[in-house]
N, C-alpha and C. Protein backbone atom coordinates (compact mmCIF):
# COMPACT_ATOMS: atom_id res chain seq x y z
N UNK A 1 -60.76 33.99 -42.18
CA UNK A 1 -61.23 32.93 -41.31
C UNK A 1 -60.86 31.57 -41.87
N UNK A 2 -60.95 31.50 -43.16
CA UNK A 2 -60.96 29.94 -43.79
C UNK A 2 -58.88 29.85 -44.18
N UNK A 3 -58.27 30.84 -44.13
CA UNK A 3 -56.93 30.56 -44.23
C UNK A 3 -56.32 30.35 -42.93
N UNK A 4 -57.06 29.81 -41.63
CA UNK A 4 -56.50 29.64 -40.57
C UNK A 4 -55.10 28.15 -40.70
N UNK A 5 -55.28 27.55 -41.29
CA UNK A 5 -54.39 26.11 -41.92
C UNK A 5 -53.76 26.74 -42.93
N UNK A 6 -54.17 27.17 -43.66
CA UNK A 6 -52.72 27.34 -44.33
C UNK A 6 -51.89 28.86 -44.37
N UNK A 7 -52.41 29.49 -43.44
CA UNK A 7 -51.63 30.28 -42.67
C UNK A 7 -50.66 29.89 -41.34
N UNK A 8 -50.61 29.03 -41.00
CA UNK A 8 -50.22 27.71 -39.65
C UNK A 8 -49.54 27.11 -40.68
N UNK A 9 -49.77 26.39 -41.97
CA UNK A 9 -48.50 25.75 -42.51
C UNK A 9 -47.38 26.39 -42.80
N UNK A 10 -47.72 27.99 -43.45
CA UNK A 10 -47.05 28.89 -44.05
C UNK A 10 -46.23 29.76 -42.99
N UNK A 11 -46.85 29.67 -42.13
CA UNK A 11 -45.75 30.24 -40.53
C UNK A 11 -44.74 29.05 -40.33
N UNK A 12 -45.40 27.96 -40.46
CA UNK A 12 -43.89 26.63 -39.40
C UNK A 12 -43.01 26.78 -40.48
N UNK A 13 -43.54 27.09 -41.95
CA UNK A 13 -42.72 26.83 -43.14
C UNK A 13 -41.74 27.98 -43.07
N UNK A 14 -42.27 28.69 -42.86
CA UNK A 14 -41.51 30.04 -43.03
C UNK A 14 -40.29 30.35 -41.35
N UNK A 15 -40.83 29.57 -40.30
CA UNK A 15 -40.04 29.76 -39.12
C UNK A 15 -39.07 28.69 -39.21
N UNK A 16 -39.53 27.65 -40.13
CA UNK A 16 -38.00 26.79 -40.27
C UNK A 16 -36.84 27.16 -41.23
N UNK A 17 -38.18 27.46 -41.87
CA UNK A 17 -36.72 28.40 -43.39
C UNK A 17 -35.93 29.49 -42.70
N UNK A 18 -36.32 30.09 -41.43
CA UNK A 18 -35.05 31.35 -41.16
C UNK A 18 -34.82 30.73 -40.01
N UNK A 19 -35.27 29.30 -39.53
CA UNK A 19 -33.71 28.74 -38.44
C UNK A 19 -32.83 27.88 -39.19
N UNK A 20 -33.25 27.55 -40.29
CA UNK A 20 -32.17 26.92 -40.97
C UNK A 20 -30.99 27.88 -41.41
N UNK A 21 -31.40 29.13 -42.01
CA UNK A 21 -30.77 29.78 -42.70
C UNK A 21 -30.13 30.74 -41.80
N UNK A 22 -30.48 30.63 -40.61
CA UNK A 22 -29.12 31.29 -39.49
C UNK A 22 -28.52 30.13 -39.28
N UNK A 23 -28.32 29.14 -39.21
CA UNK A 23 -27.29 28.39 -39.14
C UNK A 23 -26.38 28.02 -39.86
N UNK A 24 -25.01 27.91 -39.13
CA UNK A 24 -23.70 27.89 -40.19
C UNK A 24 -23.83 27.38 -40.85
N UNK A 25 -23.24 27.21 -42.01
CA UNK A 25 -22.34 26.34 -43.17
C UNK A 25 -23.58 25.07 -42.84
N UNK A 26 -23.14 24.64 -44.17
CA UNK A 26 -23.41 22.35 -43.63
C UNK A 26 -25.11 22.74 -44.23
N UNK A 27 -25.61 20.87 -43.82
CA UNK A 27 -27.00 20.86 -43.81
C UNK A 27 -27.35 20.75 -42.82
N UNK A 28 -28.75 20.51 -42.86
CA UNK A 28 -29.25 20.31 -41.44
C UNK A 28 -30.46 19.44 -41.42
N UNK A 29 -30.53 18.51 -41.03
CA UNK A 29 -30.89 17.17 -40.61
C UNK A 29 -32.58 17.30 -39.54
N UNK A 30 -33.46 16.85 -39.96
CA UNK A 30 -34.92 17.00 -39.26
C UNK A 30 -35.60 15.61 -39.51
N UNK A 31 -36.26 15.02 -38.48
CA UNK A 31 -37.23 13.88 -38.21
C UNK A 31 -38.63 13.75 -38.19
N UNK A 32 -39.17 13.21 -39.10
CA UNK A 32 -40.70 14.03 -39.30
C UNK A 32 -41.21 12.35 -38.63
N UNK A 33 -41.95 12.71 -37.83
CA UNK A 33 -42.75 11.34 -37.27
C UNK A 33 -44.18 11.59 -38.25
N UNK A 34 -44.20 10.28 -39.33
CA UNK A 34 -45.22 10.12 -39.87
C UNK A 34 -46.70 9.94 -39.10
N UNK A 35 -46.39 9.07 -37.98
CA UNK A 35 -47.73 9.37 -37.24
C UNK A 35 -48.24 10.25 -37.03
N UNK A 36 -47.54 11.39 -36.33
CA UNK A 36 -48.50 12.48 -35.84
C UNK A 36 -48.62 13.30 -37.20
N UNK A 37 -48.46 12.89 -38.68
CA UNK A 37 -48.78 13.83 -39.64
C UNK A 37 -50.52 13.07 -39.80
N UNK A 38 -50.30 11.48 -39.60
CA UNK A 38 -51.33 10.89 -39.49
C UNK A 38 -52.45 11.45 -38.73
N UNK A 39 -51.87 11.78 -37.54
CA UNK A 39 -52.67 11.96 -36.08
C UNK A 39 -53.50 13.55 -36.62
N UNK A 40 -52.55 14.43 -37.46
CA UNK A 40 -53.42 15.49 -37.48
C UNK A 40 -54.33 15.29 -38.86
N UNK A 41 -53.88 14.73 -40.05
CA UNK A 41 -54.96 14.42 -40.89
C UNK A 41 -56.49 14.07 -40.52
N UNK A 42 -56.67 12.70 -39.03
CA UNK A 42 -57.01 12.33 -38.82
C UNK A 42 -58.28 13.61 -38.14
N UNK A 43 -57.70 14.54 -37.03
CA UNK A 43 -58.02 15.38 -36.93
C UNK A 43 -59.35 16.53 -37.39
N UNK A 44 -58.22 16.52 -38.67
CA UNK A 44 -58.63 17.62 -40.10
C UNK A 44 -59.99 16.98 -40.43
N UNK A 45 -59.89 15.88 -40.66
CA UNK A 45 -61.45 15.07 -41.05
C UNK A 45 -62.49 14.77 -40.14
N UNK A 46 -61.95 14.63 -38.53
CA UNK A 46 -62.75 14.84 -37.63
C UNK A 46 -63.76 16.00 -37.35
N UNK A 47 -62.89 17.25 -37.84
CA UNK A 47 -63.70 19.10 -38.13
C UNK A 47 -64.50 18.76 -39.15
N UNK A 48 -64.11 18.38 -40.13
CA UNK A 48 -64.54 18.20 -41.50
C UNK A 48 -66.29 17.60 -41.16
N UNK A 49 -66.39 16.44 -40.47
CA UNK A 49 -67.42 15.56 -40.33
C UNK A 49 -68.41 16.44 -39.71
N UNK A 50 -67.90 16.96 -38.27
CA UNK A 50 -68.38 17.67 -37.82
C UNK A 50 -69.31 18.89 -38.05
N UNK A 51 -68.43 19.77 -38.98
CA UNK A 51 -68.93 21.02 -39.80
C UNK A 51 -70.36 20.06 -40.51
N UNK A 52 -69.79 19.16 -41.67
CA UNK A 52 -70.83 18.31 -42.16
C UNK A 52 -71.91 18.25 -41.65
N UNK A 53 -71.84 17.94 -40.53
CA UNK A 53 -72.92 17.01 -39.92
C UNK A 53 -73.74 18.32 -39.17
N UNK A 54 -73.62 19.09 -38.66
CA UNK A 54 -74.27 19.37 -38.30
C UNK A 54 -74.87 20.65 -39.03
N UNK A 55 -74.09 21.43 -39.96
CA UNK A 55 -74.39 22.46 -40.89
C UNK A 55 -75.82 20.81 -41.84
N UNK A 56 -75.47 20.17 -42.08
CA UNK A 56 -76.25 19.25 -42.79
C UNK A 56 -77.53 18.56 -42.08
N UNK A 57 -77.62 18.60 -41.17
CA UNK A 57 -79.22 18.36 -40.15
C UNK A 57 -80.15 19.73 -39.87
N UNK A 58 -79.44 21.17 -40.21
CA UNK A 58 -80.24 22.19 -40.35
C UNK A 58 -80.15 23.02 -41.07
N UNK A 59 -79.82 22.52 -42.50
CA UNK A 59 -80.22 23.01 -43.63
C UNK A 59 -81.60 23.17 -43.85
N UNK A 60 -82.41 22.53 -44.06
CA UNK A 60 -83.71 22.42 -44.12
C UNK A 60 -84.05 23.66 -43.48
N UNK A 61 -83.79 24.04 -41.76
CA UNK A 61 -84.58 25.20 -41.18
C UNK A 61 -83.52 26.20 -41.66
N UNK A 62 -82.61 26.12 -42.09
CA UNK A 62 -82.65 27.58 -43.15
C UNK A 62 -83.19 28.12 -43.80
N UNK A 63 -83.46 27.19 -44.63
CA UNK A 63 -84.13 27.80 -45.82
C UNK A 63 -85.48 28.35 -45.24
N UNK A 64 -86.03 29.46 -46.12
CA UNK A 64 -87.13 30.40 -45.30
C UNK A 64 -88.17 30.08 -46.33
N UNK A 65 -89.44 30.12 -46.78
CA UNK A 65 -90.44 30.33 -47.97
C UNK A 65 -90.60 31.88 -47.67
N UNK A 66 -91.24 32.50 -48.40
CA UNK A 66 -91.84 33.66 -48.44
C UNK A 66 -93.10 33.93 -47.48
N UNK A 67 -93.06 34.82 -46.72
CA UNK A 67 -94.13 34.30 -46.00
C UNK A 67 -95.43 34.74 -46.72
N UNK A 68 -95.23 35.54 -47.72
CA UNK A 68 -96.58 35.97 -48.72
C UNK A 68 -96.16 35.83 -50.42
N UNK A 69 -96.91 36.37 -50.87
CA UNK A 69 -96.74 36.58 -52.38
C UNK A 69 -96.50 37.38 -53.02
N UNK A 70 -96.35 38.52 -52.03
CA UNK A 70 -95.79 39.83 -52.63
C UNK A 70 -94.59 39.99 -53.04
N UNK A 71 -94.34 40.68 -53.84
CA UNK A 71 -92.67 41.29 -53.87
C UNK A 71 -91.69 41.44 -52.94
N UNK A 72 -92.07 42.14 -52.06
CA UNK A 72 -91.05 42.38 -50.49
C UNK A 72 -90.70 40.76 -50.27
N UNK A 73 -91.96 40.18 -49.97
CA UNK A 73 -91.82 38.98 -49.23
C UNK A 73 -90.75 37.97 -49.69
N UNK A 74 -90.98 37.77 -51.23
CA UNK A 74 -90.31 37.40 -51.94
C UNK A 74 -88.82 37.45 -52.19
N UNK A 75 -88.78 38.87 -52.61
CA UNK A 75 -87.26 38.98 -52.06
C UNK A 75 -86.75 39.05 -50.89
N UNK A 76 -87.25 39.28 -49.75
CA UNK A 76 -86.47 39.28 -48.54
C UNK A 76 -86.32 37.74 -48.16
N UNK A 77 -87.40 36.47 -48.92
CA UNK A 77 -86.90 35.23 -48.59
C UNK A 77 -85.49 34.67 -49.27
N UNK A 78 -85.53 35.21 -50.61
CA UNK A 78 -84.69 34.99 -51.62
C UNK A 78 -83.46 36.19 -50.79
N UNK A 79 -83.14 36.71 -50.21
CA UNK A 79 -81.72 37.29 -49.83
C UNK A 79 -81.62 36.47 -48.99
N UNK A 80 -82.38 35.99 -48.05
CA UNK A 80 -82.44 35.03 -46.65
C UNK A 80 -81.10 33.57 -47.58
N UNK A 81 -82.19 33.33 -48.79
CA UNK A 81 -81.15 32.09 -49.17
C UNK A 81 -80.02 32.37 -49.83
N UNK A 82 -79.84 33.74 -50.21
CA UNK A 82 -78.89 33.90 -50.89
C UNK A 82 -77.63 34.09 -49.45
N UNK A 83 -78.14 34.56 -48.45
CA UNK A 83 -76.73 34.79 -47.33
C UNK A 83 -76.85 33.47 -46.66
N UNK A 84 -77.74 32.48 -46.70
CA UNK A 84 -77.11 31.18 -46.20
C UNK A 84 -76.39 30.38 -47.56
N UNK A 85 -77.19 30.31 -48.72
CA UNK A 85 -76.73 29.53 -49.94
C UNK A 85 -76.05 30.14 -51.01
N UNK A 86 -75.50 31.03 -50.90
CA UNK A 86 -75.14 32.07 -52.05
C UNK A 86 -73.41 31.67 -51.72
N UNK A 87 -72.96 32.21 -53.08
CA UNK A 87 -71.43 32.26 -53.23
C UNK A 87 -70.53 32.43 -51.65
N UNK A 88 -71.05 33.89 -50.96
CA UNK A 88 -70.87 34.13 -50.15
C UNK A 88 -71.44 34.12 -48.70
N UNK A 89 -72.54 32.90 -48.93
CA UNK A 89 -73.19 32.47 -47.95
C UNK A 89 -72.45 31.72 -47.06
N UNK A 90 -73.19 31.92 -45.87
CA UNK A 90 -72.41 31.06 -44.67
C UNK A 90 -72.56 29.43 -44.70
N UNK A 91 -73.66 29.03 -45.19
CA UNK A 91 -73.45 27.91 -45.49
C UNK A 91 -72.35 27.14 -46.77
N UNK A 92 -72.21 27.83 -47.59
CA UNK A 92 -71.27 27.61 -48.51
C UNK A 92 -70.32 27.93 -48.13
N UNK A 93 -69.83 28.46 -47.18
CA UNK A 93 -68.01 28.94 -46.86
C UNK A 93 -67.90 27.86 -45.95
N UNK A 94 -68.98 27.51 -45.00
CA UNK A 94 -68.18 26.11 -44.05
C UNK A 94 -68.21 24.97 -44.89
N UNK A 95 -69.03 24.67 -46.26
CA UNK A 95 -68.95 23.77 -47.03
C UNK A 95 -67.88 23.57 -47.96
N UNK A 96 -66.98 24.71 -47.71
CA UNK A 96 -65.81 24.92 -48.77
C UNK A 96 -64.47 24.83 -47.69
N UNK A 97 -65.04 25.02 -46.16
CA UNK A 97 -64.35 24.95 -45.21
C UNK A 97 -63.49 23.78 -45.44
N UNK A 98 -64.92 22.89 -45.18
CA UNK A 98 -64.85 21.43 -44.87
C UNK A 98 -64.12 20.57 -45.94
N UNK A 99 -64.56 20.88 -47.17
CA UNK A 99 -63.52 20.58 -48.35
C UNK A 99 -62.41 20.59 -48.02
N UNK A 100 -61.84 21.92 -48.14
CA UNK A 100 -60.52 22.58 -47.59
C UNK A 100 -59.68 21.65 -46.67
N UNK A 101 -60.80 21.58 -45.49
CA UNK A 101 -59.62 20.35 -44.34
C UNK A 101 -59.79 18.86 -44.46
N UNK A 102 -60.21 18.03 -45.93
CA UNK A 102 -60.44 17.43 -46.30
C UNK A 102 -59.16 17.17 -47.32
N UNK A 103 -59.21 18.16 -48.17
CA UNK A 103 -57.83 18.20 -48.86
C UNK A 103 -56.38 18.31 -48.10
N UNK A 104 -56.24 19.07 -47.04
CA UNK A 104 -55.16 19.17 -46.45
C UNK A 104 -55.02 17.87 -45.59
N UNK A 105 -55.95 16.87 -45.09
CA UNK A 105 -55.90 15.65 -44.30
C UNK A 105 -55.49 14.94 -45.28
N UNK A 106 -55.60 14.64 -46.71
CA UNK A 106 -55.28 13.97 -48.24
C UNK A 106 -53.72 14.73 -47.99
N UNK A 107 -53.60 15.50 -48.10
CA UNK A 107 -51.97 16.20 -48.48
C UNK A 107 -51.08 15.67 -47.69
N UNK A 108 -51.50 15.67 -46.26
CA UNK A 108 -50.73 15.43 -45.10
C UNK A 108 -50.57 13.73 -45.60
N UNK A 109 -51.72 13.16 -45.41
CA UNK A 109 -51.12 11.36 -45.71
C UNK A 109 -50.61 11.26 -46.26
N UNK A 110 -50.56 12.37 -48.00
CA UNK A 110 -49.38 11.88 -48.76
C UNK A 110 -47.89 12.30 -48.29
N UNK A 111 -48.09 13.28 -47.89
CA UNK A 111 -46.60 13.21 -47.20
C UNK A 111 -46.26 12.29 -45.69
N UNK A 112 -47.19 11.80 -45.00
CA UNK A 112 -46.81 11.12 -44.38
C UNK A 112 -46.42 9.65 -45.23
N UNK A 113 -46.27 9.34 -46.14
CA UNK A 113 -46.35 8.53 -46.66
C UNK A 113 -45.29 8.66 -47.87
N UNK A 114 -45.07 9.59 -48.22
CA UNK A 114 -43.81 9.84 -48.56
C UNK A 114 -42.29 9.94 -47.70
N UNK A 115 -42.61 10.50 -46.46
CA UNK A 115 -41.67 10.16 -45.71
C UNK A 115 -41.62 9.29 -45.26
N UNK A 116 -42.60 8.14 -45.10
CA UNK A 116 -42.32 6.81 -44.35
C UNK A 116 -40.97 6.11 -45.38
N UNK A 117 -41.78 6.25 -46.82
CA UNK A 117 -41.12 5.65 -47.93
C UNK A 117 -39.98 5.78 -47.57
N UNK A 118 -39.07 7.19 -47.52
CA UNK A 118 -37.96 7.76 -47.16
C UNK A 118 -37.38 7.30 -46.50
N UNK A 119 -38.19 7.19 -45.13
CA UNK A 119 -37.62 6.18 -43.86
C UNK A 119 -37.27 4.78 -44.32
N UNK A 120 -37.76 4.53 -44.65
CA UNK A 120 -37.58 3.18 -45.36
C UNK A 120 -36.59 2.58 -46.40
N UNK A 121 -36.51 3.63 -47.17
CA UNK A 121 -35.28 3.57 -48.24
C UNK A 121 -34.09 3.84 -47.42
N UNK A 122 -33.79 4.95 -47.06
CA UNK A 122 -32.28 5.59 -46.61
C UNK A 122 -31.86 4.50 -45.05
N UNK A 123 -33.13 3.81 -44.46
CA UNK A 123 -32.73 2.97 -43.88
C UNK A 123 -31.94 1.55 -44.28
N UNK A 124 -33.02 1.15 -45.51
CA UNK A 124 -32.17 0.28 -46.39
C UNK A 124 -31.14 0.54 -46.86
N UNK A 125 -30.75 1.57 -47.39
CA UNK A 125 -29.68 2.13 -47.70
C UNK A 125 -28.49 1.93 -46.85
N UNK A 126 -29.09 2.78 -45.70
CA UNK A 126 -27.93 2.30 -44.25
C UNK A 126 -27.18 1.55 -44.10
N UNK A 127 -28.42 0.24 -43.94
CA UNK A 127 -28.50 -0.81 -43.88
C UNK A 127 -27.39 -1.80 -45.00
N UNK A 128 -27.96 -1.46 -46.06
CA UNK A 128 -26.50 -2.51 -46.85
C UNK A 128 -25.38 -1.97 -46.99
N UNK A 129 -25.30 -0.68 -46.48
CA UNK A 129 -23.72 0.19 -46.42
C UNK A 129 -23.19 -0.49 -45.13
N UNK A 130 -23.78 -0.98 -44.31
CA UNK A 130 -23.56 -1.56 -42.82
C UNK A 130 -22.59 -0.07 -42.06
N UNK A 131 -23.78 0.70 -42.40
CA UNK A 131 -23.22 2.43 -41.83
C UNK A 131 -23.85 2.31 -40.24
């Protein structure tokens, strides 16, 4: 569930690497519009907030007390927090979610931002070659 992004990077990555590599001889030349790397970062942090925000206004009614003092009670509250708050709790996997498309919205700007650079140089470049 949580490799849905970088299973989607690892497909476009992998469907450009075998149209490049059926094509003849030579290089081959691609245009990355920094905006829309922008536009989906932008995105990524929009889920991000989201998950946040609202996994984060009902935390509180997760959590269960015991409804007695017995043993049973006890532990069946304590598994209650362990499958919302535990390693493998649902609250901790959308909290690691949200990380997750937090880092990849960070990754993306830097490469949008590396290719602007790019754009920018090889244009200059162009540019005083008067190519």
């Amino acid at each position: 569930m949580f490799n849905v992004i970088t299973g989607a990077v690892d497909a476009i990555s992998d469907a450009a690497r075998h149209a490049v590599a059926g094509m003849p001889g030579g290089s081959v030349s691609f245009r990355v519009q920094p905006d829309r790397v922008y536009e989906l970062a932008n995105r990524f942090d929009a889920i991000a907030d989201k998950i946040q925000g609202r996994v984060g206004a009902e935390i509180g009614a997760l959590w269960v007390a015991p409804p007695g003092a017995d043993k049973p009670s006890i532990d069946a509250a304590d598994r209650l927090a362990e499958t919302g708050f535990g390693d493998a709790g649902l609250v901790s996997r959308l909290d690691t979610y949200a990380r997750e498309l937090r880092a990849a919205a960070a990754s993306l700007r830097q490469t949008g931002q590396q290719y602007g650079l790019t754009d920018h140089t090889e244009g200059g470049r162009l540019s005083a070659a008067r190519l």
